[in-house]
N, C-alpha and C. Protein backbone atom coordinates (compact mmCIF):
# COMPACT_ATOMS: atom_id res chain seq x y z
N UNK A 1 102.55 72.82 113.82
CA UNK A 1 102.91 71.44 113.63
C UNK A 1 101.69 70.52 113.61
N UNK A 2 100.50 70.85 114.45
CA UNK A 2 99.72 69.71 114.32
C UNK A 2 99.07 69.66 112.90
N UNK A 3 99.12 71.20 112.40
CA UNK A 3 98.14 71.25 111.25
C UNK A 3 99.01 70.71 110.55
N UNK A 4 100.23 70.72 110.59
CA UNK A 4 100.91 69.19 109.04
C UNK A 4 100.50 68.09 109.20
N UNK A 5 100.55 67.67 110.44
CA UNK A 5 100.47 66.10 110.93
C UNK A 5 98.76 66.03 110.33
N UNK A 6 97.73 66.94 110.43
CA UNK A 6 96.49 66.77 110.33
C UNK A 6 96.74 66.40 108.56
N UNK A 7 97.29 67.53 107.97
CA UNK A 7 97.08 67.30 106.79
C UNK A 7 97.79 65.93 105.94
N UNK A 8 99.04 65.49 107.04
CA UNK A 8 99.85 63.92 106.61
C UNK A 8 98.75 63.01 106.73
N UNK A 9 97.91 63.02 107.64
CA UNK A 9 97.13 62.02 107.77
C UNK A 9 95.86 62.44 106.37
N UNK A 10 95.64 63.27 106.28
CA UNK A 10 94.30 63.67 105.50
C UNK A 10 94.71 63.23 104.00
N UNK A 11 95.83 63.21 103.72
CA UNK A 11 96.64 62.30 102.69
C UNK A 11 96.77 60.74 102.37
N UNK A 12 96.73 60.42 103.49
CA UNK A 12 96.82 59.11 103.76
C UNK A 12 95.94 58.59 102.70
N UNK A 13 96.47 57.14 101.98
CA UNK A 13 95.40 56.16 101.82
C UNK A 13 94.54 55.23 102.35
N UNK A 14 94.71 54.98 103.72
CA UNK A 14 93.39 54.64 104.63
C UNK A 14 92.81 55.87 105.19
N UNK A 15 92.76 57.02 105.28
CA UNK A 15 92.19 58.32 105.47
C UNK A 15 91.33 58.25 104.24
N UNK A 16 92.39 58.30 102.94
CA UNK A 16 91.34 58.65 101.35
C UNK A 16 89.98 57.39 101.69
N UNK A 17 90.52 56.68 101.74
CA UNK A 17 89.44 55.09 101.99
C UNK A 17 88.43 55.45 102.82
N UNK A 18 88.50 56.17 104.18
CA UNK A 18 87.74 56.12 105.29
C UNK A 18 87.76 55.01 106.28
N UNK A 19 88.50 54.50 106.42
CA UNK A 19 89.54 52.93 106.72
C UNK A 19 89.77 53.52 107.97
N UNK A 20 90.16 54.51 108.94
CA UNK A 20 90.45 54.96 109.50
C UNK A 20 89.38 55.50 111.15
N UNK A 21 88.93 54.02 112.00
CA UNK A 21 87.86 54.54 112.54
C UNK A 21 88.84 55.58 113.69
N UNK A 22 89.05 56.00 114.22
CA UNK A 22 89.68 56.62 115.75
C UNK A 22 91.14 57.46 115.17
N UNK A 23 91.24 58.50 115.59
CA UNK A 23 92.50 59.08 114.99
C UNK A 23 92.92 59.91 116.65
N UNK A 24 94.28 59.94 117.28
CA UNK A 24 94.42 61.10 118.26
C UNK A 24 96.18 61.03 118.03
N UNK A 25 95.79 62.79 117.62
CA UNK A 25 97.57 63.21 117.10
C UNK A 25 97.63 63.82 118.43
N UNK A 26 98.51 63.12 119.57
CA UNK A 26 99.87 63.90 120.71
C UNK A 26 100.79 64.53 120.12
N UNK A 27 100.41 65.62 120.81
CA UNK A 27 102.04 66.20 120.58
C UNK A 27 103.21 65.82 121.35
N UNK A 28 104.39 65.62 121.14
CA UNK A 28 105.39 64.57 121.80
C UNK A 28 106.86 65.79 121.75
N UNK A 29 106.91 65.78 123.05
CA UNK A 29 108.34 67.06 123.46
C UNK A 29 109.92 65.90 123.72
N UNK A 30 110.30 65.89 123.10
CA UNK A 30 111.26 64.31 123.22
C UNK A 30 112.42 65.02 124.04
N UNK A 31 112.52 64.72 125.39
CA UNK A 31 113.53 65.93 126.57
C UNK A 31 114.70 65.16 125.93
N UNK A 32 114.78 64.11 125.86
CA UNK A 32 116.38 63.46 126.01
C UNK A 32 115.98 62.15 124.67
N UNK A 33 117.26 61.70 124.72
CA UNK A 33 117.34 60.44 123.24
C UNK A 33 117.71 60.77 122.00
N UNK A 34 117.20 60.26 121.23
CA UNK A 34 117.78 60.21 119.64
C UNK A 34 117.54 62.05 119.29
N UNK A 35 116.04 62.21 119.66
CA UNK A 35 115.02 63.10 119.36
C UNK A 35 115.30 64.64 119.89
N UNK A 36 116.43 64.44 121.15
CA UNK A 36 116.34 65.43 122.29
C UNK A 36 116.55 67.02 121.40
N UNK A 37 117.31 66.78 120.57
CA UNK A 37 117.73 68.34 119.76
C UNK A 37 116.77 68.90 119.12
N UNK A 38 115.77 68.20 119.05
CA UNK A 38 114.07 68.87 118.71
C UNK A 38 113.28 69.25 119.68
N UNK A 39 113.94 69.28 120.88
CA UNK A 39 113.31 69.56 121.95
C UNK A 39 112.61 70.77 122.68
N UNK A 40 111.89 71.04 122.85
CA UNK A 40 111.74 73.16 123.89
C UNK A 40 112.27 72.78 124.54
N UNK A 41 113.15 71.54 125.19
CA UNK A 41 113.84 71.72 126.33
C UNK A 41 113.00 72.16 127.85
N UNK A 42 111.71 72.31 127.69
CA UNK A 42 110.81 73.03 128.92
C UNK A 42 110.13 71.49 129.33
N UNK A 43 110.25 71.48 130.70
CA UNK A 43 109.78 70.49 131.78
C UNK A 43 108.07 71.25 131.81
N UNK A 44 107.46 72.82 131.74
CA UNK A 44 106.50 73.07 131.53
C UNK A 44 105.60 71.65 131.52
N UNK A 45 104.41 71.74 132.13
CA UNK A 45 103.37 70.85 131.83
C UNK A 45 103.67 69.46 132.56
N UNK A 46 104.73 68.95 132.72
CA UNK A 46 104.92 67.38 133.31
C UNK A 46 104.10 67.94 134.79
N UNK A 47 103.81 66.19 134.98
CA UNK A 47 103.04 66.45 136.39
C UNK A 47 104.38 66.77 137.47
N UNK A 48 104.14 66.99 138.80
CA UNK A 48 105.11 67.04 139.94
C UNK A 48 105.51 65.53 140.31
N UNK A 49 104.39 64.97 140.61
CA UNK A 49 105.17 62.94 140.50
C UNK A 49 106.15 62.93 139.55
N UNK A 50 106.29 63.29 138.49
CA UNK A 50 107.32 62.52 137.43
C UNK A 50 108.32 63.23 138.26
């Protein structure tokens, strides 16, 4: 997945431009909401506070 997102952006027309100073692709695990059915469903990785 990141390598699409790399290549969506590498598409881009402020990418083609060089318009683009700072770039940082997160990966985003959406547990619950609109999003949740795309989920791993894995708590993995959250800190123990949350």
């Amino acid at each position: 997945m990141r390598n699409d997102a790399e290549m969506l952006v590498a598409r881009d027309p402020f990418a083609i431009e060089g318009l683009i100073v700072s770039l940082t692709i997160q990966e985003w695990d959406p547990l619950f909401g609109a999003f949740a059915d795309k989920s791993s469903g894995s708590l993995e990785g959250l800190d123990e506070a949350v």
